[in-house]
Protein backbone atom coordinates (compact mmCIF):
# COMPACT_ATOMS: atom_id res chain seq x y z
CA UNK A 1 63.78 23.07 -40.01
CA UNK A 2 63.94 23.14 -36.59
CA UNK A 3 59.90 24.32 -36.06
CA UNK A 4 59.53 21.57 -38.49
CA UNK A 5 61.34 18.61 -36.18
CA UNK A 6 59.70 19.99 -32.98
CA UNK A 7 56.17 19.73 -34.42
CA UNK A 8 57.28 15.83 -35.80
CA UNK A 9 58.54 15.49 -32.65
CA UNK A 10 55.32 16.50 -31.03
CA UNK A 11 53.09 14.97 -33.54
CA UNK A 12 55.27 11.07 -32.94
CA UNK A 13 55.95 11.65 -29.36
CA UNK A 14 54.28 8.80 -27.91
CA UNK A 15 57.00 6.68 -30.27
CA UNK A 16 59.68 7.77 -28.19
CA UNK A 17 58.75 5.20 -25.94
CA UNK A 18 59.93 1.68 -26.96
CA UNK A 19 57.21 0.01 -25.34
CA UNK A 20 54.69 1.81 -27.58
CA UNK A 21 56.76 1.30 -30.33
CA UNK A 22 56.15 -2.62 -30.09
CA UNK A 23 52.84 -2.51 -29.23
CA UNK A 24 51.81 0.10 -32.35
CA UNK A 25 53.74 -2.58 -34.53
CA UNK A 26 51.97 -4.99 -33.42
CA UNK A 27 48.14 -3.55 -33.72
CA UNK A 28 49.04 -2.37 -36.90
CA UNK A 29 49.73 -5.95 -38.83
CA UNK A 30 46.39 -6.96 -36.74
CA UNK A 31 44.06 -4.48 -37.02
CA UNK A 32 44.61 -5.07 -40.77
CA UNK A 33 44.12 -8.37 -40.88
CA UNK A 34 41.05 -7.38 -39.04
CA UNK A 35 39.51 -5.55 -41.69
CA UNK A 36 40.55 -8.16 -44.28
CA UNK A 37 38.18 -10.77 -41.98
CA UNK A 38 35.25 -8.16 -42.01
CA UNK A 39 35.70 -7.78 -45.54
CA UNK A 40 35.95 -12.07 -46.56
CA UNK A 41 32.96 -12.04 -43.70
CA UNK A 42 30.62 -9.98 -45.53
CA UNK A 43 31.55 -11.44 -49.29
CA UNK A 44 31.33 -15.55 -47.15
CA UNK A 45 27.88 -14.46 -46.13
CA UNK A 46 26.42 -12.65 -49.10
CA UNK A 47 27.49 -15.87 -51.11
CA UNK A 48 25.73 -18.31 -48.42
CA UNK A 49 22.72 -16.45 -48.05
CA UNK A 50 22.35 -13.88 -50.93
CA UNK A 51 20.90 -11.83 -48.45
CA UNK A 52 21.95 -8.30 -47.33
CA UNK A 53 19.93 -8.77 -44.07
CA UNK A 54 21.75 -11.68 -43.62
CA UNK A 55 25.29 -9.41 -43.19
CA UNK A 56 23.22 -7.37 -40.62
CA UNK A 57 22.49 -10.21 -38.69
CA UNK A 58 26.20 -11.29 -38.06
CA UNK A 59 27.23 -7.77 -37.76
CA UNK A 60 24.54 -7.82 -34.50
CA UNK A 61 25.38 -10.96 -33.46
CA UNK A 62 28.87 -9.94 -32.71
CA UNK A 63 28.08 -6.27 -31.45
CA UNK A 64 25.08 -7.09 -29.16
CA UNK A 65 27.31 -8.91 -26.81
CA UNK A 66 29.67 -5.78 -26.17
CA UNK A 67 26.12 -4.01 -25.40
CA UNK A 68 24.68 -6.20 -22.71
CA UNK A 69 28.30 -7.19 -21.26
CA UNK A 70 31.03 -4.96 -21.98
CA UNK A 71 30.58 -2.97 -18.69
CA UNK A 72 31.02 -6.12 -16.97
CA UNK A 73 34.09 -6.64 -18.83
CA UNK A 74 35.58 -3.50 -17.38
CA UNK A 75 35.18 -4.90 -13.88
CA UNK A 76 37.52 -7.87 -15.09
CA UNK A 77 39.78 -5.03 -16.75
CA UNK A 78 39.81 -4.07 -12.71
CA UNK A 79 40.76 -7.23 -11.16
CA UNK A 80 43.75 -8.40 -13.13
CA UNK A 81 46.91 -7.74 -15.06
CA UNK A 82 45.45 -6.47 -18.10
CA UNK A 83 48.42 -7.35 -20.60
CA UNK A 84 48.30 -10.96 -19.78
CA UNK A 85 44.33 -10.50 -20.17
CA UNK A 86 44.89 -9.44 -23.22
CA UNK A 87 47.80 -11.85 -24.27
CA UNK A 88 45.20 -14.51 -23.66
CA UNK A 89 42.11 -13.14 -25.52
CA UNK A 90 43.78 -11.71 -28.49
CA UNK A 91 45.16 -15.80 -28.73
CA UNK A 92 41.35 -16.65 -28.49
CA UNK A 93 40.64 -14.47 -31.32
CA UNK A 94 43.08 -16.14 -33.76
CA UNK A 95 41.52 -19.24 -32.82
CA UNK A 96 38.20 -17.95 -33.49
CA UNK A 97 39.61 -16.36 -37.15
CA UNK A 98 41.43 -19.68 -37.60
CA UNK A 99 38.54 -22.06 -37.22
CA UNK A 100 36.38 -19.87 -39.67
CA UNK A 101 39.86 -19.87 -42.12
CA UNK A 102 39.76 -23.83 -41.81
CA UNK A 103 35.49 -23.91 -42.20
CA UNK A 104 35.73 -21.87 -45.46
CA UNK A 105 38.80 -23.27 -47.29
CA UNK A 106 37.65 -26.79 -46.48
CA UNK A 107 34.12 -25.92 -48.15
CA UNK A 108 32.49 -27.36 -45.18
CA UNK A 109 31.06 -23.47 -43.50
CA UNK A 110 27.55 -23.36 -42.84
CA UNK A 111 25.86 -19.86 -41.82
CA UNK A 112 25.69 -21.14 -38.21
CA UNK A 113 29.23 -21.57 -37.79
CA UNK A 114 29.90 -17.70 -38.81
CA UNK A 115 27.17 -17.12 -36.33
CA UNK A 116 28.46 -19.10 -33.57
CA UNK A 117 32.11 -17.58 -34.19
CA UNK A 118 30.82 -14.21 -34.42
CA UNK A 119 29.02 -14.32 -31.28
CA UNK A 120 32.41 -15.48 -29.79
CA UNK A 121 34.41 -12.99 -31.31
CA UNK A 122 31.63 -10.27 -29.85
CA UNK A 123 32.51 -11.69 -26.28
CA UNK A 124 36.01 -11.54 -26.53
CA UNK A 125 36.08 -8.00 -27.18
CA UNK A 126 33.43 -7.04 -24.40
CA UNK A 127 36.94 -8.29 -22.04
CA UNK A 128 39.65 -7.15 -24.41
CA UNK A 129 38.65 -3.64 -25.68
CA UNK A 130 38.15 -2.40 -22.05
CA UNK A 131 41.63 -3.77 -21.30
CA UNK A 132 43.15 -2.68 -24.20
CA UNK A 133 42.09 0.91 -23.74
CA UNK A 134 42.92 1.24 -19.84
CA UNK A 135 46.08 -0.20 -20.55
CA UNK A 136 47.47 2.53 -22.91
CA UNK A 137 47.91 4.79 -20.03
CA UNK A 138 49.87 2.38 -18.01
CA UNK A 139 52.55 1.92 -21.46
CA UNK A 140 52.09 5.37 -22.22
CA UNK A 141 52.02 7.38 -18.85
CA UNK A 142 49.70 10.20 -18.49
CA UNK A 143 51.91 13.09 -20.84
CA UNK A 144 51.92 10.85 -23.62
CA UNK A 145 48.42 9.92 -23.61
CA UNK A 146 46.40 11.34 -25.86
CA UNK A 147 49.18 11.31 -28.57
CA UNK A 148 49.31 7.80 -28.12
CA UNK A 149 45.40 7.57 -28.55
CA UNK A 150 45.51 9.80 -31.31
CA UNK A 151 48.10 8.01 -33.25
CA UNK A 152 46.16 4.62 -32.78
CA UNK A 153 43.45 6.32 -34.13
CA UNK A 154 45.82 7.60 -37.23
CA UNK A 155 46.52 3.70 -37.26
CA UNK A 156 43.18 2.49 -37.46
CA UNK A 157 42.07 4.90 -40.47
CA UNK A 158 45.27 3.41 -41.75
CA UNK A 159 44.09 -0.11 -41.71
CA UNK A 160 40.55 0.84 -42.63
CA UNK A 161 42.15 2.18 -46.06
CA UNK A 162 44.57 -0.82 -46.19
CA UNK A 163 42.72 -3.74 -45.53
CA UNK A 164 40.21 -3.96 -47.70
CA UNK A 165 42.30 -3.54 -50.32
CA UNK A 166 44.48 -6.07 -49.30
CA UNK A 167 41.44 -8.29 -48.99
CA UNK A 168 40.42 -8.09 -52.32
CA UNK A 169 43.68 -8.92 -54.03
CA UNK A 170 43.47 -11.98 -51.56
CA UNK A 171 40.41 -13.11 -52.56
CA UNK A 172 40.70 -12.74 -56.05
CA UNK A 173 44.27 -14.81 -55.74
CA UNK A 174 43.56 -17.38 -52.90
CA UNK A 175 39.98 -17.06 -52.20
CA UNK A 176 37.87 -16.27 -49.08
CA UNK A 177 39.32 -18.55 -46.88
CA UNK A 178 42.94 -17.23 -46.78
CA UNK A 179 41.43 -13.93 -45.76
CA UNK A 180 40.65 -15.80 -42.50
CA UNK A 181 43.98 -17.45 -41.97
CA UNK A 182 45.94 -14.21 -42.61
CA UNK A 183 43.85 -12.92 -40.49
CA UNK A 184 44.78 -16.00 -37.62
CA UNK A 185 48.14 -15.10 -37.88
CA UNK A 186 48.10 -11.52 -37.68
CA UNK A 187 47.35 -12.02 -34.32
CA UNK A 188 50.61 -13.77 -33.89
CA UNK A 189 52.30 -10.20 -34.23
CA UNK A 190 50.36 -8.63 -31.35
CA UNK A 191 50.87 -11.56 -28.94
CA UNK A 192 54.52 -11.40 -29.82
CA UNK A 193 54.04 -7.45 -29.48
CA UNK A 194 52.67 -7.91 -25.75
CA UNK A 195 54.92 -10.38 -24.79
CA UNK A 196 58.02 -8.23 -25.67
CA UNK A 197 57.21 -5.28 -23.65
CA UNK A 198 59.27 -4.27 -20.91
CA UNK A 199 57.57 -5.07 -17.98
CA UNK A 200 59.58 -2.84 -15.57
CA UNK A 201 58.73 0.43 -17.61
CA UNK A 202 54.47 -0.47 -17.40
CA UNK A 203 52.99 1.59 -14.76
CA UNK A 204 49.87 -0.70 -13.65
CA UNK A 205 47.00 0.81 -12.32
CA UNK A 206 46.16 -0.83 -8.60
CA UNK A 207 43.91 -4.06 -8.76
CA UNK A 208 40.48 -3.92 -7.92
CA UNK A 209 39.71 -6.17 -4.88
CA UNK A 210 36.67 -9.00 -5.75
CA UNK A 211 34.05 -7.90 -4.12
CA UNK A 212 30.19 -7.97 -4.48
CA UNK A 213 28.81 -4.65 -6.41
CA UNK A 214 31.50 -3.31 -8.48
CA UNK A 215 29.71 -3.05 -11.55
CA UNK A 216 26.88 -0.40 -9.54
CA UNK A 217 30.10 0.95 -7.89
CA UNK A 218 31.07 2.04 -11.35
CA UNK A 219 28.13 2.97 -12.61
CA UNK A 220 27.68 5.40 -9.75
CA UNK A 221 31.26 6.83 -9.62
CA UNK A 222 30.35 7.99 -13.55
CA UNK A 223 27.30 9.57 -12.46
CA UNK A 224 28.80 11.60 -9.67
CA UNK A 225 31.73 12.44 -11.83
CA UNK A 226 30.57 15.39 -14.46
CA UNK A 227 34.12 14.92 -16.01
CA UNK A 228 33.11 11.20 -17.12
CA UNK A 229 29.22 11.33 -17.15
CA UNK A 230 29.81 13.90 -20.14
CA UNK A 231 32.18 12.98 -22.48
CA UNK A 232 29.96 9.40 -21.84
CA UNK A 233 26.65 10.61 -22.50
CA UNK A 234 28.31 12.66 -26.27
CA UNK A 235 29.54 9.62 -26.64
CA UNK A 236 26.86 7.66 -26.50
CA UNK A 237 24.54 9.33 -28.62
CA UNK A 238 26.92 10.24 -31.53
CA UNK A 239 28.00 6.56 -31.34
CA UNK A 240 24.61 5.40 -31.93
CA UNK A 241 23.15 7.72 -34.73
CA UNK A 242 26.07 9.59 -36.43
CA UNK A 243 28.61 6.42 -36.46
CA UNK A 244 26.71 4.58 -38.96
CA UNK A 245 28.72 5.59 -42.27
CA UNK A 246 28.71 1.47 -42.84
CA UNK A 247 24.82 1.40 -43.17
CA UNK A 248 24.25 5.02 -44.52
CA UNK A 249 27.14 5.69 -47.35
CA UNK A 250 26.11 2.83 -49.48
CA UNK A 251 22.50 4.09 -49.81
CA UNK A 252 24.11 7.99 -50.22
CA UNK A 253 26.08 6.11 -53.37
CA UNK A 254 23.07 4.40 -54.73
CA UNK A 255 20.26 6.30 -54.20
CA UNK A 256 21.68 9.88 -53.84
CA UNK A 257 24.49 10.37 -56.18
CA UNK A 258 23.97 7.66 -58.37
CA UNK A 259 27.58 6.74 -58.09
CA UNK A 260 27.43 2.88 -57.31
CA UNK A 261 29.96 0.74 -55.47
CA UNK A 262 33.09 3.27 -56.98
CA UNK A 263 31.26 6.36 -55.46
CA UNK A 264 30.84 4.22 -52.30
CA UNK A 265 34.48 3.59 -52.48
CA UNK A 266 35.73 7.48 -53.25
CA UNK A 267 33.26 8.64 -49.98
CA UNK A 268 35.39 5.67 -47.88
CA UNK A 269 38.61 6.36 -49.27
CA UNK A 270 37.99 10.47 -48.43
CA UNK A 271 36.80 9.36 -44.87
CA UNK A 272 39.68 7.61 -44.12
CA UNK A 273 42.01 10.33 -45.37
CA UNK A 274 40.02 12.75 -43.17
CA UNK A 275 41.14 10.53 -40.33
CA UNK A 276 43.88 10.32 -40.72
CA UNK A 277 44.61 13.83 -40.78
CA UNK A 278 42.14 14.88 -38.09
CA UNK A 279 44.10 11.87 -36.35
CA UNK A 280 47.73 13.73 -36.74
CA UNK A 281 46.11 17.24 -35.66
CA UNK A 282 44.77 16.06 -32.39
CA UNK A 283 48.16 14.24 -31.68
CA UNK A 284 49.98 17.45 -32.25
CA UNK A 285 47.73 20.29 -30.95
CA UNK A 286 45.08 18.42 -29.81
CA UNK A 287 43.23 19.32 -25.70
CA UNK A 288 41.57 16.50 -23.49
CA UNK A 289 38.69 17.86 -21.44
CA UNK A 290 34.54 18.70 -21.93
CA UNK A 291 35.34 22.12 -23.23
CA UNK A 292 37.31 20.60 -26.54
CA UNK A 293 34.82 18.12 -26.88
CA UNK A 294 31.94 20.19 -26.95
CA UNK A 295 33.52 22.40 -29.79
CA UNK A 296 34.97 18.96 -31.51
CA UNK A 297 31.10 17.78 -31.35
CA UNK A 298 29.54 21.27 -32.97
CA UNK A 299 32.12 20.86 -35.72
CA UNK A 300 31.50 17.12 -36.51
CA UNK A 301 27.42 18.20 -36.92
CA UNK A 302 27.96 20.97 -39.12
CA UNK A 303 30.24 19.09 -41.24
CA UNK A 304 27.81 16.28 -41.25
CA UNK A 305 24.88 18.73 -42.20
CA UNK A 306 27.35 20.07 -45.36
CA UNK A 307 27.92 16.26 -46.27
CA UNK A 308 23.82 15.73 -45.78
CA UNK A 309 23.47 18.96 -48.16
CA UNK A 310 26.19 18.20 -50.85
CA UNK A 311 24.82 18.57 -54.73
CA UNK A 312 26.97 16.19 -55.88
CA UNK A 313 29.98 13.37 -55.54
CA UNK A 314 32.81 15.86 -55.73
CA UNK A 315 31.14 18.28 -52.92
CA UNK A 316 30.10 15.23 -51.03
CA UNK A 317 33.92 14.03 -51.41
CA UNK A 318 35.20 16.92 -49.77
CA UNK A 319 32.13 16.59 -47.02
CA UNK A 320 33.15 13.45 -46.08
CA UNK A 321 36.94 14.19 -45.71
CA UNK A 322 35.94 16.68 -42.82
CA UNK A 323 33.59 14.42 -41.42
CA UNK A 324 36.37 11.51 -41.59
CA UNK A 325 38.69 14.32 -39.80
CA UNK A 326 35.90 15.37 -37.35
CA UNK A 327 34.57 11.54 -36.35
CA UNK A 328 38.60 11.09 -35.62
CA UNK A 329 38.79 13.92 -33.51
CA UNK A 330 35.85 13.18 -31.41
CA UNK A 331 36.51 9.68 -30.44
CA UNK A 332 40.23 10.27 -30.05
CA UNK A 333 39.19 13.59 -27.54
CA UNK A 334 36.84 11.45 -25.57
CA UNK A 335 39.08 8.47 -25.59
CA UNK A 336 42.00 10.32 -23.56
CA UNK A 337 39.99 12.59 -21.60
CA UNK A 338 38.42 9.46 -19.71
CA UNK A 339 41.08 8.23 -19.64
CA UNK A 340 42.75 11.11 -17.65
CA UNK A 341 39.88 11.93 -15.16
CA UNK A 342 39.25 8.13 -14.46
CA UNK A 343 40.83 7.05 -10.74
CA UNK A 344 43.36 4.22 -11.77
CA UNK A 345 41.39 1.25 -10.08
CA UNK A 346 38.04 2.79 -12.42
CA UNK A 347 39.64 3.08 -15.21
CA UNK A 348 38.58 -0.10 -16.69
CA UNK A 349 35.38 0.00 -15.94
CA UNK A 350 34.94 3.30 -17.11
CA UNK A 351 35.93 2.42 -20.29
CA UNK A 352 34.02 -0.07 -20.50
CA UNK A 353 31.51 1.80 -20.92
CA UNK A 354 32.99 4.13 -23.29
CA UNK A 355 33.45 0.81 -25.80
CA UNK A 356 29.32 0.15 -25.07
CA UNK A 357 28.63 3.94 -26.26
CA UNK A 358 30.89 3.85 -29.16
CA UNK A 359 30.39 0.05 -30.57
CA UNK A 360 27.91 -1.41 -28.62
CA UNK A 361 25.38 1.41 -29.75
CA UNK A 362 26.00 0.48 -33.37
CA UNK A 363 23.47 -2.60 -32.36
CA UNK A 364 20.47 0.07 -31.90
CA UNK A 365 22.04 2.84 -34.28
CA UNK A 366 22.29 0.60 -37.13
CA UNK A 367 18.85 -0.56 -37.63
CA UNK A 368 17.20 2.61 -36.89
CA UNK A 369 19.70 4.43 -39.36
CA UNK A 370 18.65 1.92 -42.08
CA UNK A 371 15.04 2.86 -41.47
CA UNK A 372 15.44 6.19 -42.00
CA UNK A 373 17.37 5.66 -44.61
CA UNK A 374 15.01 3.45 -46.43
CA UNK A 375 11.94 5.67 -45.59
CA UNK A 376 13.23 9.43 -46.07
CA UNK A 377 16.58 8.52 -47.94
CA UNK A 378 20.36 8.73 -47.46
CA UNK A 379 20.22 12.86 -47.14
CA UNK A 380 18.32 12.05 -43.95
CA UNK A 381 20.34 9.36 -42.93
CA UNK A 382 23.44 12.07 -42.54
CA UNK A 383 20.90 14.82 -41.27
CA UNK A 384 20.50 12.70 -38.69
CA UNK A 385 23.80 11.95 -37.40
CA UNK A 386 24.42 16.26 -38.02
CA UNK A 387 21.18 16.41 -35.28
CA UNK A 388 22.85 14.01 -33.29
CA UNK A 389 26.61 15.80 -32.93
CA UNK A 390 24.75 19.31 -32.41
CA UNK A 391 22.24 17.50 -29.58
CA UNK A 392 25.41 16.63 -28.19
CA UNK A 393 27.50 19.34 -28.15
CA UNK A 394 24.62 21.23 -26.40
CA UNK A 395 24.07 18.97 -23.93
CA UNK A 396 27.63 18.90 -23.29
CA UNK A 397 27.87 22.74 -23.02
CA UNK A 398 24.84 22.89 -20.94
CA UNK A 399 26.13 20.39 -18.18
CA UNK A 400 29.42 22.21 -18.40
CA UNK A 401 27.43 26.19 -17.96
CA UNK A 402 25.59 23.87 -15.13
CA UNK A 403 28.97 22.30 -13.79
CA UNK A 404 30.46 25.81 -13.18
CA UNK A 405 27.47 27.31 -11.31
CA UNK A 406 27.48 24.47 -8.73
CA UNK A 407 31.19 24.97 -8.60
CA UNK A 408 31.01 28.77 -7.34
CA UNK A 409 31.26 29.39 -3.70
CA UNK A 410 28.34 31.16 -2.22
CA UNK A 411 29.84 34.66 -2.25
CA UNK A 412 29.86 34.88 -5.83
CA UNK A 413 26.74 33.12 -6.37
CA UNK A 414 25.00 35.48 -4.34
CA UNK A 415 26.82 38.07 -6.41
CA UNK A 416 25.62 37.06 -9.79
CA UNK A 417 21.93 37.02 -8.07
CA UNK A 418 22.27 40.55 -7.15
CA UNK A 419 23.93 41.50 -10.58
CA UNK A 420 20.59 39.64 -12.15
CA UNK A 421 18.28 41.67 -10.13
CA UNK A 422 19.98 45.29 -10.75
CA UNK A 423 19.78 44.38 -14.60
CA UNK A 424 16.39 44.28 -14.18
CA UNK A 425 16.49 39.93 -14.52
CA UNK A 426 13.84 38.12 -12.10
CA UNK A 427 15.53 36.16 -9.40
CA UNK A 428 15.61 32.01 -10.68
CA UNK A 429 15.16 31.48 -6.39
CA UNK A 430 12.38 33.75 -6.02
CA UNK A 431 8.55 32.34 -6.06
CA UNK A 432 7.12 33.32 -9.03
């Protein structure tokens, strides 16, 4: 019993905090309302258009802006107190869910409005998500950080699982538009959420001064950090080609296993378990740091390769729970180790750019995952998010092997030359 109540202890130890406590509350009625609005979206557009492309388009429209902006919205994250930042764009979000709420139940929506209002919702988050992210270690403080990371990430699989659900017994009893105005007012709870935390127990990072550059400032303190440049560059290219489950498991359901929209709905379900399992393993034994990500990354690829090879829906079940697991792991692991090697007034800029590699590359993923989808099937559309994880985790390992040597002082760099040479190994400095 007692093993038992240290490990819950360790697993929920972020919660301990009573800050966290009313913030988690309050992302958790939101972020299901948010999935109930992606759901009522995607049904609101299929019935205006008929058109499947049509869903892409919106789903660009309001990721495109976190690509070509969201670094700039870390410099903002910088400059000012990022809870009241946030208190005022997570209000501009319920507008933007309550105007579409009003549009729809009033019959008077026209594709351009969702258009227009996804556009703004995509600029929104290019400010908030950077904010929101840098300001979990200042709630949180640096020992409770990557539980607290991990158990949003538990929270999101959560909602993932949740939401739709909840979406479709709304729709069926109220109709599309009351998706959007649940939705609206779910963002009550998280304004009320910020506005209830005890200031005097934040720990705010310094603010930024204005000043001309700070975006390139950022840009270059990544690069000459291998800590961040890593983790950024994984991130960035699993993000974009092994992230896509939204454009690739439908076709896998289809076209692969023949299992229509209830196979599509088991693979989904078994992700989202996955997560949140993966989720609750990384809060209790989980490492920040290249090392674990690199090994987090090799796992994620080979599970994806066993979902690409799967003979059938039960096998590919099971695949996908490990993936689900995996995918939680990885973003959770490079989440708090930026978050940890990031100096407190780059902290916001830095992840910044971790939201462009992880939803701003769905913009460029997601097409190019579709087209190999539609040309070489869904098999290859999981192959190539396996390729993508592996690529990573080798160019993570490499950096790290390349990291280390740098990091020797001459003495025992000039030792491992001499070691090379009486092994009978040519010399890398001498002239071939």
């Amino acid at each position: 019993m007692t093993v038992l109540a240290d490990l819950r202890g360790q697993t929920f130890a972020a919660l301990r905090g009573a800050n966290f406590r009313r913030y988690i509350t309050g992302q958790a009625v939101s972020l299901i309302g948010t999935w109930m609005q992606i759901v009522a979206q995607s049904w609101l557009v299929l019935e205006l258009t008929g058109s499947g492309t049509a869903i892409g388009v919106v789903l660009a429209l309001q990721t495109v802006p976190m690509l070509l902006l969201g670094p700039y919205g870390g410099v903002v994250a910088d400059r000012v107190d990022k809870r009241r930042l946030m208190i005022g764009l997570q209000t501009m979000m319920g507008l933007q869910a309550l105007a579409l709420g009003l549009l729809t139940v009033t019959g008077t929506v026209e594709l351009w409005h969702v258009w227009v209002l996804a556009v703004l919702l995509g600029l929104n988050q290019c400010f908030e998500n950077p904010a929101r992210q840098s300001f979990m270690l200042e709630m949180v403080g640096p020992e409770d950080l990557r539980n607290a990371v991990s158990l949003q990430s538990v929270l999101a699989a959560c909602s993932r699982m949740i939401g739709p659900a909840v979406a479709g017994l709304v729709i069926a009893a109220g109709g599309l538009g009351v998706c959007f105005l649940l939705n609206a007012a779910s963002f009550v709870a998280v304004v009320a959420s910020l506005l209830r935390l005890d200031v005097s127990r934040l720990d705010p990072s310094p603010l930024a001064e204005r000043a001309r550059g700070q975006l390139r400032e950022g840009l270059a303190y990544v690069r000459r950090s291998p800590d961040l440049a890593v983790p950024l560059l994984m991130m960035a290219l699993v993000g974009c080609l092994a992230f896509e489950f939204q454009v690739v498991l439908p076709v896998v359901a289809e076209h692969v296993l023949d299992a229509g929209a209830g196979g599509y709905g088991f693979l989904t379900a078994a992700m989202g378990a996955g997560s949140v399992v993966g989720g609750l393993v990384i809060a209790t034994w989980g490492r920040t740091g290249v090392k674990p990500l690199v090994a987090t990354a090799l796992a994620f690829g080979v599970a994806m390769a066993a979902a690409a090879a799967a003979p059938n829906l039960g096998f590919m079940i099971v695949a996908m729970a490990l993936v689900g697991g995996l995918s939680a792991s990885f973003t959770a692991t490079t989440n708090s180790s930026l978050q940890l090697a990031a100096a407190p007034t780059m902290r916001g800029r830095v992840m910044a750019l971790w939201s462009v590699a992880f939803l701003g590359s769905t913009a460029i993923g997601g097409p190019f995952a579709g087209w190999v989808c539609e040309e070489f099937g869904g098999r290859a559309g999981l192959l190539l998010g396996a390729v993508a994880c592996l690529v990573a985790a080798g160019l993570g390992a490499a950096l790290l092997v390349r990291g280390r040597s740098r990091a020797l002082p001459p003495g025992r760099r000039g030792r491992r030359r001499r070691l090379r040479v009486a092994a009978g190994r040519p010399d890398p400095r001498s002239p071939r």
